[in-house]
C-alpha atoms as a PDB file:
ATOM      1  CA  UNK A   1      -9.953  48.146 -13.743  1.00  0.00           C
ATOM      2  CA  UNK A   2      -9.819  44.280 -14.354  1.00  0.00           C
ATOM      3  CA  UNK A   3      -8.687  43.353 -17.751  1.00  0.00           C
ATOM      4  CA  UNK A   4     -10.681  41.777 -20.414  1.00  0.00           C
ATOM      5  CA  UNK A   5      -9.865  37.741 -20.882  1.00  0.00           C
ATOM      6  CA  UNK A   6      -9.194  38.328 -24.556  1.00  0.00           C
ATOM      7  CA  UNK A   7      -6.683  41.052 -23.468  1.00  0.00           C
ATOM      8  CA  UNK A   8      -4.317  39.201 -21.062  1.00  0.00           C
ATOM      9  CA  UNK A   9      -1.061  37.796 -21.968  1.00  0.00           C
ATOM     10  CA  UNK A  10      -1.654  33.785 -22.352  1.00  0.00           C
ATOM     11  CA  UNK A  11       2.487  31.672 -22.682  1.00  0.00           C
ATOM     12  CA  UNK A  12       2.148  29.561 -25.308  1.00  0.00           C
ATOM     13  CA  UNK A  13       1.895  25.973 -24.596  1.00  0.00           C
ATOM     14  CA  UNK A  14       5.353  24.040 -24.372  1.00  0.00           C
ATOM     15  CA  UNK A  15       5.415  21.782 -27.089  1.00  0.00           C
ATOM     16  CA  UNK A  16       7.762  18.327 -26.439  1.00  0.00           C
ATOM     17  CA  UNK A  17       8.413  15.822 -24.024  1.00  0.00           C
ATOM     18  CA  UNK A  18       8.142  16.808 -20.195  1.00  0.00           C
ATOM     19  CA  UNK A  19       7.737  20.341 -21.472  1.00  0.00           C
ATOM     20  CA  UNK A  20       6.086  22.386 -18.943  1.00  0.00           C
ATOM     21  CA  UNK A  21       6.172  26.023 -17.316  1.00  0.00           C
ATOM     22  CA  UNK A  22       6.005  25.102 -13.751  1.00  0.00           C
ATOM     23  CA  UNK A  23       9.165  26.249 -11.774  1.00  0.00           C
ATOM     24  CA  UNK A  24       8.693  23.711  -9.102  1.00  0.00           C
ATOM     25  CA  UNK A  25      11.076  20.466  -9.000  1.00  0.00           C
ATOM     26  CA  UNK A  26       8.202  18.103 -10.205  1.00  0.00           C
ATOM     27  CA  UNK A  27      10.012  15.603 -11.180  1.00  0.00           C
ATOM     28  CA  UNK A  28      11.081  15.086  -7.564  1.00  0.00           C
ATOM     29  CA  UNK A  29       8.703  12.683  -6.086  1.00  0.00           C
ATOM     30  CA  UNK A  30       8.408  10.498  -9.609  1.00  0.00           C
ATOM     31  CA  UNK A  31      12.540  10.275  -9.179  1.00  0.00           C
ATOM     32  CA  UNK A  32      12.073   8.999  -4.962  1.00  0.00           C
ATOM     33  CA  UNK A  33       8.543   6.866  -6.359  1.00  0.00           C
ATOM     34  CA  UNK A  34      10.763   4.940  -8.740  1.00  0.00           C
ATOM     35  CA  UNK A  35      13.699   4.698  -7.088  1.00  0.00           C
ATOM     36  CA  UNK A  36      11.648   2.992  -3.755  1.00  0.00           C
ATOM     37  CA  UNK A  37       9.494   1.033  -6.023  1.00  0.00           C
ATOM     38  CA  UNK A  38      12.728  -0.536  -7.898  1.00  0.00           C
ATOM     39  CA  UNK A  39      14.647  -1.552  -4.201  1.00  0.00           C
ATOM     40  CA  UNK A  40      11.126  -2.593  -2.560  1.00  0.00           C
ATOM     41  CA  UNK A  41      10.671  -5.046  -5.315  1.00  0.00           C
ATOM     42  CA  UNK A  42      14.091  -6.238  -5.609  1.00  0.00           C
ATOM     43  CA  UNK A  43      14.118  -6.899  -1.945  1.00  0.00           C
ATOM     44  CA  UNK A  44      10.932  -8.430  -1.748  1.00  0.00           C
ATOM     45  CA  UNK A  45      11.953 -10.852  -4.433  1.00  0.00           C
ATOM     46  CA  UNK A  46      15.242 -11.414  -2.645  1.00  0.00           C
ATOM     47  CA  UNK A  47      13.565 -11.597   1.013  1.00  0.00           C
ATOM     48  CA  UNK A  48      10.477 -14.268  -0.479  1.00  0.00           C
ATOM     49  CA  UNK A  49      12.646 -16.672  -2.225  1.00  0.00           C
ATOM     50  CA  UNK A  50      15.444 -16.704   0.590  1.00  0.00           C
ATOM     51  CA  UNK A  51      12.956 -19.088   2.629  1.00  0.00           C
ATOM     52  CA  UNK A  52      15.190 -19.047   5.493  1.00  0.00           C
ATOM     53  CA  UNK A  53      15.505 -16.053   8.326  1.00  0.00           C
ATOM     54  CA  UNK A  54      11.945 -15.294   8.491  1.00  0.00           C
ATOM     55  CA  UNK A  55      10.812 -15.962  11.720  1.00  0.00           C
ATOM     56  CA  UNK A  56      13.266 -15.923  15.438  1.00  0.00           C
ATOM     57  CA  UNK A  57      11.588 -16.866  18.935  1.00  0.00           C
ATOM     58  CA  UNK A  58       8.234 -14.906  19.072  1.00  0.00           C
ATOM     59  CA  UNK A  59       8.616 -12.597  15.854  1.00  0.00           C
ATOM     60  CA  UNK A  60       7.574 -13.345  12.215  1.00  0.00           C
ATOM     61  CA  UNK A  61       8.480 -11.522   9.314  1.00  0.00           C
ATOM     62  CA  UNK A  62       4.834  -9.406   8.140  1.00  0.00           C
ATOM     63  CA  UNK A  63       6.222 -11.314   4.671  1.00  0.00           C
ATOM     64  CA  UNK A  64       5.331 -14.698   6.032  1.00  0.00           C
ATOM     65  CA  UNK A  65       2.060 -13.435   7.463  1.00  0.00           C
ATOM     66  CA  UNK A  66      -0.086 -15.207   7.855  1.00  0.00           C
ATOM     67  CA  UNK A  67       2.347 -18.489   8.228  1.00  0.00           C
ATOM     68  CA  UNK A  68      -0.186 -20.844   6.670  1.00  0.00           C
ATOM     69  CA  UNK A  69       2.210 -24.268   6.779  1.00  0.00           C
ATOM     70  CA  UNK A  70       2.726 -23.633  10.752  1.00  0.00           C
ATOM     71  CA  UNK A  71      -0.999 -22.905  10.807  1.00  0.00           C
ATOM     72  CA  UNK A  72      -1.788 -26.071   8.713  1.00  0.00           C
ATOM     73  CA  UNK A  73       1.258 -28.412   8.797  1.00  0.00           C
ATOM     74  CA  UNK A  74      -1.014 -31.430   7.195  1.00  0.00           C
ATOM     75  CA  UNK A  75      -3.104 -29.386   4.716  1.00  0.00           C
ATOM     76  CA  UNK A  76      -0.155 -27.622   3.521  1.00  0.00           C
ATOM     77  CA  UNK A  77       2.589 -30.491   3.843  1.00  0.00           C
ATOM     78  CA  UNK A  78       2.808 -30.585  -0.020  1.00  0.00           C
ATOM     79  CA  UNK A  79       4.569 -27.105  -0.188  1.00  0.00           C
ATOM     80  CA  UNK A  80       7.906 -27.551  -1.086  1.00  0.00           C
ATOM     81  CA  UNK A  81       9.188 -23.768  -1.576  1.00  0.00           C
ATOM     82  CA  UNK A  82       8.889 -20.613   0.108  1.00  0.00           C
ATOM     83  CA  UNK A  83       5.816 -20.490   2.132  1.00  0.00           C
ATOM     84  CA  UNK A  84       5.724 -16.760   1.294  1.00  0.00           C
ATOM     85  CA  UNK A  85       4.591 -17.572  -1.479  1.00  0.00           C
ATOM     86  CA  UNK A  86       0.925 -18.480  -0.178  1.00  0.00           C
ATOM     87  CA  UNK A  87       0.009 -15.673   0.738  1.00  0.00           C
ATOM     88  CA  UNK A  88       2.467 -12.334  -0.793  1.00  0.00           C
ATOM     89  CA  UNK A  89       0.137 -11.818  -3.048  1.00  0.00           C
ATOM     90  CA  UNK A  90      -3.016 -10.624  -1.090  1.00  0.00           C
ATOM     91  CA  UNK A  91      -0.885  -7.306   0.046  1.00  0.00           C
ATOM     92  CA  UNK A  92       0.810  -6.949  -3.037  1.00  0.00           C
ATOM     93  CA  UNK A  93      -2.528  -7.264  -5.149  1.00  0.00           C
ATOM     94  CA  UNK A  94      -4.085  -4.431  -2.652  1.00  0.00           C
ATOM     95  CA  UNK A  95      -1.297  -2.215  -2.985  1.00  0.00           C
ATOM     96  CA  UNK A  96      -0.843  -2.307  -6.844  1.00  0.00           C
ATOM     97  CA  UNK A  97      -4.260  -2.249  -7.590  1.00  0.00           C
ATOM     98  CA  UNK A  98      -4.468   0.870  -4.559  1.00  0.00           C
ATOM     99  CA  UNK A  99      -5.784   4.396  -5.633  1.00  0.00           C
ATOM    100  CA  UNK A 100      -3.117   6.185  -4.971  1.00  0.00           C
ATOM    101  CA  UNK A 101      -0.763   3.832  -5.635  1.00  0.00           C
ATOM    102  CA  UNK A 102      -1.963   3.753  -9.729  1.00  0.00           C
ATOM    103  CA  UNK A 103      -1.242   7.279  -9.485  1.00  0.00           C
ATOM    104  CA  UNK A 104       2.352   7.020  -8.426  1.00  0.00           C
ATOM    105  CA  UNK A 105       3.103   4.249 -10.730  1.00  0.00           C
ATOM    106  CA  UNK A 106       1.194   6.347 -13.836  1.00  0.00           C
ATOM    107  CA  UNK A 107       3.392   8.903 -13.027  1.00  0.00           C
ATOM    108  CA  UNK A 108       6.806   7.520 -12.057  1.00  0.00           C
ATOM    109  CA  UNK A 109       6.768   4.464 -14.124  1.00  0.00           C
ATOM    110  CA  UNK A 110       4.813   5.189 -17.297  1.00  0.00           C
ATOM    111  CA  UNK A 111       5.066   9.237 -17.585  1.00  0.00           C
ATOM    112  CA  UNK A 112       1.376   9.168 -18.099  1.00  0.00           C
ATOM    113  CA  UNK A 113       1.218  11.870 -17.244  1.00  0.00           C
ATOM    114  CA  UNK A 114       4.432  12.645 -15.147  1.00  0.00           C
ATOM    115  CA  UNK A 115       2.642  15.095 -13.294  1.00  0.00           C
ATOM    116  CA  UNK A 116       0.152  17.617 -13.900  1.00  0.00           C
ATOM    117  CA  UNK A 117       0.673  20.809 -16.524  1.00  0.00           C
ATOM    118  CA  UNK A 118       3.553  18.777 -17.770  1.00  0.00           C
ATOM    119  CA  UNK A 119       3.770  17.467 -20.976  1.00  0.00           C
ATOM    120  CA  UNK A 120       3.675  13.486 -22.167  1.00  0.00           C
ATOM    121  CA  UNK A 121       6.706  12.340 -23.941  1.00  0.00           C
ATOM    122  CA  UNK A 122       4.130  10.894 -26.196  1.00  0.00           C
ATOM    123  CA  UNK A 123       0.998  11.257 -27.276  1.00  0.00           C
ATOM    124  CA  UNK A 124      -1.553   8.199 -26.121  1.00  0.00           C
ATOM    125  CA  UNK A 125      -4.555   6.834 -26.887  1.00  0.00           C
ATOM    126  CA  UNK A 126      -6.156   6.510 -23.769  1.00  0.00           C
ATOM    127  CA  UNK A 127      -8.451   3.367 -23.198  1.00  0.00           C
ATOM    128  CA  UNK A 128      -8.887   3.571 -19.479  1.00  0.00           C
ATOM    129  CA  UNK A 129      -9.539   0.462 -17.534  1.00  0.00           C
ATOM    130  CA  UNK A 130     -11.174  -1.143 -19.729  1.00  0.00           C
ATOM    131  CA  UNK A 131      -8.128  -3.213 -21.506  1.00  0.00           C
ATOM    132  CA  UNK A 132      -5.744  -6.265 -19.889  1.00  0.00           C
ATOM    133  CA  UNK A 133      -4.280  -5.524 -18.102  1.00  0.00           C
ATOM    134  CA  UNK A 134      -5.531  -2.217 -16.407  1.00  0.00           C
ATOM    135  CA  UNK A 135      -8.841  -3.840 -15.967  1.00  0.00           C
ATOM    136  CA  UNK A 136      -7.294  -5.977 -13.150  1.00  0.00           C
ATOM    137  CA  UNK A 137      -6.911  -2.966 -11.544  1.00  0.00           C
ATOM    138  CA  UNK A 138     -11.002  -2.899 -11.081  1.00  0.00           C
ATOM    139  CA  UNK A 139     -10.148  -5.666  -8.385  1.00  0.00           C
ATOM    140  CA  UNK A 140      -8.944  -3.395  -6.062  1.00  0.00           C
ATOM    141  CA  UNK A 141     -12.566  -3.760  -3.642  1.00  0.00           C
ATOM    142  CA  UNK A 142     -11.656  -7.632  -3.565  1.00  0.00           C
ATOM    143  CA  UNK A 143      -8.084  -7.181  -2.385  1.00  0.00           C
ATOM    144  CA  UNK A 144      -9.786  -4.844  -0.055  1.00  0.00           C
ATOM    145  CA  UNK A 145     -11.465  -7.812   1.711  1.00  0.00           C
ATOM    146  CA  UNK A 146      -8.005  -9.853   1.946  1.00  0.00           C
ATOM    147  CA  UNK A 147      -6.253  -6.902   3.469  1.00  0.00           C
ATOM    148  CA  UNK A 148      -8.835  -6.406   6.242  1.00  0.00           C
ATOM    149  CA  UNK A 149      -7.794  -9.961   7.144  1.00  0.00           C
ATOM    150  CA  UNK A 150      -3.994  -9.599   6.890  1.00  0.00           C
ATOM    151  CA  UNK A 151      -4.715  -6.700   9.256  1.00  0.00           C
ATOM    152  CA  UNK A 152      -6.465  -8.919  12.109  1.00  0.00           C
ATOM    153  CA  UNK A 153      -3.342 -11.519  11.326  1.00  0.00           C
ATOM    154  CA  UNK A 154      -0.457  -8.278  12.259  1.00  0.00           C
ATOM    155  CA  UNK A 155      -2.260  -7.548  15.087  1.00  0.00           C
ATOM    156  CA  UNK A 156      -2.379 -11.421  16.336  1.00  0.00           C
ATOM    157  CA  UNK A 157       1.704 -11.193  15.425  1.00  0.00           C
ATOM    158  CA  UNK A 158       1.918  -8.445  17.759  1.00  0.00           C
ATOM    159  CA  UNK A 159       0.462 -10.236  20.369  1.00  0.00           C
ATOM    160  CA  UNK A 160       2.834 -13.379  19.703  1.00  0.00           C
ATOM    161  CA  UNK A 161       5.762 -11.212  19.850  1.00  0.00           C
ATOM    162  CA  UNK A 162       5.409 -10.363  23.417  1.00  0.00           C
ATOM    163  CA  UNK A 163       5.265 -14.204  24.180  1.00  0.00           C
ATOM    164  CA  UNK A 164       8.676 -15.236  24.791  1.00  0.00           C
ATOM    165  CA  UNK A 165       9.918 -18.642  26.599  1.00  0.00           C
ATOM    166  CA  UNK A 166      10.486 -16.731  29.861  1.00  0.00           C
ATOM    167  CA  UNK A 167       6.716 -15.194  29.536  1.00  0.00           C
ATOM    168  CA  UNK A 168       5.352 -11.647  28.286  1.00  0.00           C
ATOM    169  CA  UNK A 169       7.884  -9.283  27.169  1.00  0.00           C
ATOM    170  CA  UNK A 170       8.225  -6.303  25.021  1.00  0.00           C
ATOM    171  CA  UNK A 171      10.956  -6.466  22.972  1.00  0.00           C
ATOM    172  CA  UNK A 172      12.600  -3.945  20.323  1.00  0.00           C
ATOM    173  CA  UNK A 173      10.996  -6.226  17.873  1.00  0.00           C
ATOM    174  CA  UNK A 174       7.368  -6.220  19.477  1.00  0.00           C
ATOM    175  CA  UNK A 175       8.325  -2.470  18.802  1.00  0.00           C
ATOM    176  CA  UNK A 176       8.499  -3.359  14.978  1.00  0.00           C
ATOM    177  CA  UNK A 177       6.145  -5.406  14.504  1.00  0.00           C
ATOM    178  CA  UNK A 178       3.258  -2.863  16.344  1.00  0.00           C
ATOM    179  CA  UNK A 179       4.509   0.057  13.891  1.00  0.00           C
ATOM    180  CA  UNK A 180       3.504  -2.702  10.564  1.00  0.00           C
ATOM    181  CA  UNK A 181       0.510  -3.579  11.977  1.00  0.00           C
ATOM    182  CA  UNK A 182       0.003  -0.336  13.628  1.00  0.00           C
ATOM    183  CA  UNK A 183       0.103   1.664   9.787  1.00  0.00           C
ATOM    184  CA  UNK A 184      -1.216  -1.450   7.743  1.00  0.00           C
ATOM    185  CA  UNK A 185      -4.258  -0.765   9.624  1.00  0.00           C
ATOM    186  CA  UNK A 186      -4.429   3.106   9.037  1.00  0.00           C
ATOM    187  CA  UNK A 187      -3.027   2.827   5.366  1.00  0.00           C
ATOM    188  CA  UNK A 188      -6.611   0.066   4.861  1.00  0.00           C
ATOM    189  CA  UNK A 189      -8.881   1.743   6.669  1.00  0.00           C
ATOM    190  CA  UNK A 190      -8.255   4.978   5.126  1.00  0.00           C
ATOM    191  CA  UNK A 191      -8.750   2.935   1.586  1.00  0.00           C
ATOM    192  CA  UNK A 192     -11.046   4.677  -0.878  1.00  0.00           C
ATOM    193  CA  UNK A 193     -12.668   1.647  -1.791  1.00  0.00           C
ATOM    194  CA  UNK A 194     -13.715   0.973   2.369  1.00  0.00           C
ATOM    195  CA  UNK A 195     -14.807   4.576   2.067  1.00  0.00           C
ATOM    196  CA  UNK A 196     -17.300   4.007  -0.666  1.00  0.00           C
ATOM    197  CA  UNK A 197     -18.087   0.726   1.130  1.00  0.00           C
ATOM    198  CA  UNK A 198     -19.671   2.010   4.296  1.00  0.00           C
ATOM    199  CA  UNK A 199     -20.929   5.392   2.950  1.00  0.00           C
ATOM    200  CA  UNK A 200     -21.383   4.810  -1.382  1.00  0.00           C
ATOM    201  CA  UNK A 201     -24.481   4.761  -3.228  1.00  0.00           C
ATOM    202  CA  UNK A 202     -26.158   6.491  -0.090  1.00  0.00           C
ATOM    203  CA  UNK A 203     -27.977   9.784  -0.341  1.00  0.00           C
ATOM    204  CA  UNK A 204     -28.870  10.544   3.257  1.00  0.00           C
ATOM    205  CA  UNK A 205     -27.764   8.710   5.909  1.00  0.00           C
ATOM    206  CA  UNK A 206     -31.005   9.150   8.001  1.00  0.00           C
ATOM    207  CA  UNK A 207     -32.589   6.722   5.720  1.00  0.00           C
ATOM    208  CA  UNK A 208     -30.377   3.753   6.083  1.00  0.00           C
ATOM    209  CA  UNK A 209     -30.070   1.404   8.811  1.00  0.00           C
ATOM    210  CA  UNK A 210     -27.641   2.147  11.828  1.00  0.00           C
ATOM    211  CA  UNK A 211     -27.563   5.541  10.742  1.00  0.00           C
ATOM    212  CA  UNK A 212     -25.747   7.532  13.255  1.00  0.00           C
ATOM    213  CA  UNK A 213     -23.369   4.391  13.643  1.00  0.00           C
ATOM    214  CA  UNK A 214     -22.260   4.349   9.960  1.00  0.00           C
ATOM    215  CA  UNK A 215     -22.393   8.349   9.281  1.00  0.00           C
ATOM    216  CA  UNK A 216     -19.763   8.135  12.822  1.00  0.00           C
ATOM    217  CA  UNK A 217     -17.710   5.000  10.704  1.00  0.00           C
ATOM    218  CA  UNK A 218     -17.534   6.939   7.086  1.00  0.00           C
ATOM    219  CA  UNK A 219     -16.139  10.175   8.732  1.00  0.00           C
ATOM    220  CA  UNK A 220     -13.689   8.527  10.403  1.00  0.00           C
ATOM    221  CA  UNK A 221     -13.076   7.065   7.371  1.00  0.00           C
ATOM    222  CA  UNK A 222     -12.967   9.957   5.498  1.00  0.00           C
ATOM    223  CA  UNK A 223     -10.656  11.575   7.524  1.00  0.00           C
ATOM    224  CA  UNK A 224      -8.181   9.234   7.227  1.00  0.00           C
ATOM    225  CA  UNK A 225      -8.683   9.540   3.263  1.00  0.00           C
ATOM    226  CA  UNK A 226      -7.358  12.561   3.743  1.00  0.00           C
ATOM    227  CA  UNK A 227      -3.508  11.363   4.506  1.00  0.00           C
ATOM    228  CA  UNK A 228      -3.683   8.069   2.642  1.00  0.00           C
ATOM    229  CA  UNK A 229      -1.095   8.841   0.771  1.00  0.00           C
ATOM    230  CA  UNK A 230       0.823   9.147   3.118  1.00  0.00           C
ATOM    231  CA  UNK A 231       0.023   6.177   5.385  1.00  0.00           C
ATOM    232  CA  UNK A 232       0.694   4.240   1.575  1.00  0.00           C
ATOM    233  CA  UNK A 233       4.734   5.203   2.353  1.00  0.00           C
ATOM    234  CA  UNK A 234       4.795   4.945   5.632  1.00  0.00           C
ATOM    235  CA  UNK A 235       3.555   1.082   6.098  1.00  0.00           C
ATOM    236  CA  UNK A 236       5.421   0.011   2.987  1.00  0.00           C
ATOM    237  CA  UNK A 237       8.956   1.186   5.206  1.00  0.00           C
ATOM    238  CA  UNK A 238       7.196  -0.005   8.110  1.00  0.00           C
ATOM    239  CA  UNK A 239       7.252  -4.157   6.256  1.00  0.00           C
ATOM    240  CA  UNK A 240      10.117  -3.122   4.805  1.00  0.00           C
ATOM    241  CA  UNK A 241      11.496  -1.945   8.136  1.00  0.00           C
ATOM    242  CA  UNK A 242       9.669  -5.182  10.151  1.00  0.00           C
ATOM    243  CA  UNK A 243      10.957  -8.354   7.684  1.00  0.00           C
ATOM    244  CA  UNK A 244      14.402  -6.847   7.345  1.00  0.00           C
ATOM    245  CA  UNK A 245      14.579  -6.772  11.329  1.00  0.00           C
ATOM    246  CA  UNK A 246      13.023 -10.310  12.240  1.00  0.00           C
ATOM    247  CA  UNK A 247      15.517 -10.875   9.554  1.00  0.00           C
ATOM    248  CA  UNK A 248      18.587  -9.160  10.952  1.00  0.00           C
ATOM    249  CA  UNK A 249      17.743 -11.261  14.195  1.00  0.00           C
ATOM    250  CA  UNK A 250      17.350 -14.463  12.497  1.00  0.00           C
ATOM    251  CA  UNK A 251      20.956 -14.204  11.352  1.00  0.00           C
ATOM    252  CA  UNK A 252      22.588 -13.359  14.499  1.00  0.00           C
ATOM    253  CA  UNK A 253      23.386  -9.657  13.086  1.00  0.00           C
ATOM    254  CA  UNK A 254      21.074  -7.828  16.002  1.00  0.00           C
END
């Protein structure tokens, strides 16, 4: 005999900040979000305005990347600080203006919400992103166009890493450098925003141009959407992981 909706039991809603009748530890990833967000930034402040210890022999810190004042030394001569500078914020920009990467932030950072069936510690008028400054966020399919370059400018570091003096090797750090470029590249291409670019606006695929070849391209795609999350974590350790080794190097510690 199934019940009648009016019949069964209902908990009343918790009332007050972070109130909520899940039994799970929730709070959990917000608590590991915030904590790696605050040291990630800190050392990426630290790492950008050191200037020094970036690049040793073959390897280049994915901070530096691309190096535009070794690129250009004459167009560039004028730059007087850290050439990091340049170009830091065309990952940066992707990543803060990412998908999934609002999420964590709206969560860990500004409890709205914390996480879902949990109460807000306040109540909000929500605008959307329609306001300053979460209508930058809407630039997200620009940065998209940057970070497919950055990607083709790993992959050329990976190849210079092997060139040392002596001729090709494959170092520990050609190791390092291969796993930044190596997720960079999964963490873009599994981008919602590259999704929507090869398959959006599109109600059959049969009547668009290189059909089969783009239908093939979005589910790829798409099935890399399915773990961007994860690839989000994994590449920011892996240029975490990549600058702090170059670095290591640099300073005679490795």
């Amino acid at each position: 005999m199934i019940a009648h909706p009016s019949t069964v039991p209902v908990a009343p809603r918790p009332c007050g900040p972070f109130k909520t009748h899940r039994q799970d530890a929730w709070w959990g990833e917000n608590v590991f979000s915030l904590v790696t967000f605050a040291l990630f930034t800190v050392y990426t402040i630290w790492a950008v305005l050191q200037n020094t210890h970036y690049e040793w022999g073959p390897y280049l810190s994915p901070f530096y990347s691309p190096h535009l004042t070794a690129m250009f030394p004459e167009t560039f001569n004028w730059v007087k600080f850290s050439p990091a500078f340049l170009v830091i914020w065309m990952p940066l920009g992707f990543r803060a203006t990412c998908y999934f990467c609002r999420r964590v932030y709206h969560r860990a950072v500004f409890n709205d919400p914390a996480s879902c069936a949990v109460e807000l510690p306040k109540p909000i008028n929500y605008t959307g992103e329609k306001a300053f400054p979460f209508v930058l966020l809407n630039m997200h399919r620009y940065f998209l166009y940057l970070a497919l370059v950055l990607v083709v400018f790993h992959w050329s570091h990976v190849w210079q890493a092997t060139q040392f003096e002596d001729g090709f090797h494959v170092g520990l750090g050609t190791l390092v450098i291969t796993l930044d470029a190596l997720f960079l590249t999964l963490y873009v291409f599994s981008c919602h925003s590259l999704r929507h670019l090869i398959g959006g606006r599109l109600n059959h695929f049969s009547k668009s141009g290189c059909s089969q070849a783009k239908h093939t391209l979005w589910s790829v795609v798409s099935k890399l959407n399915e773990h961007h999350g994860k690839y989000f974590w994994i590449s920011l350790f892996a240029v975490w992981a990549a600058d702090a080794y170059v670095r290591l190097v640099a300073m005679g510690c490795l």
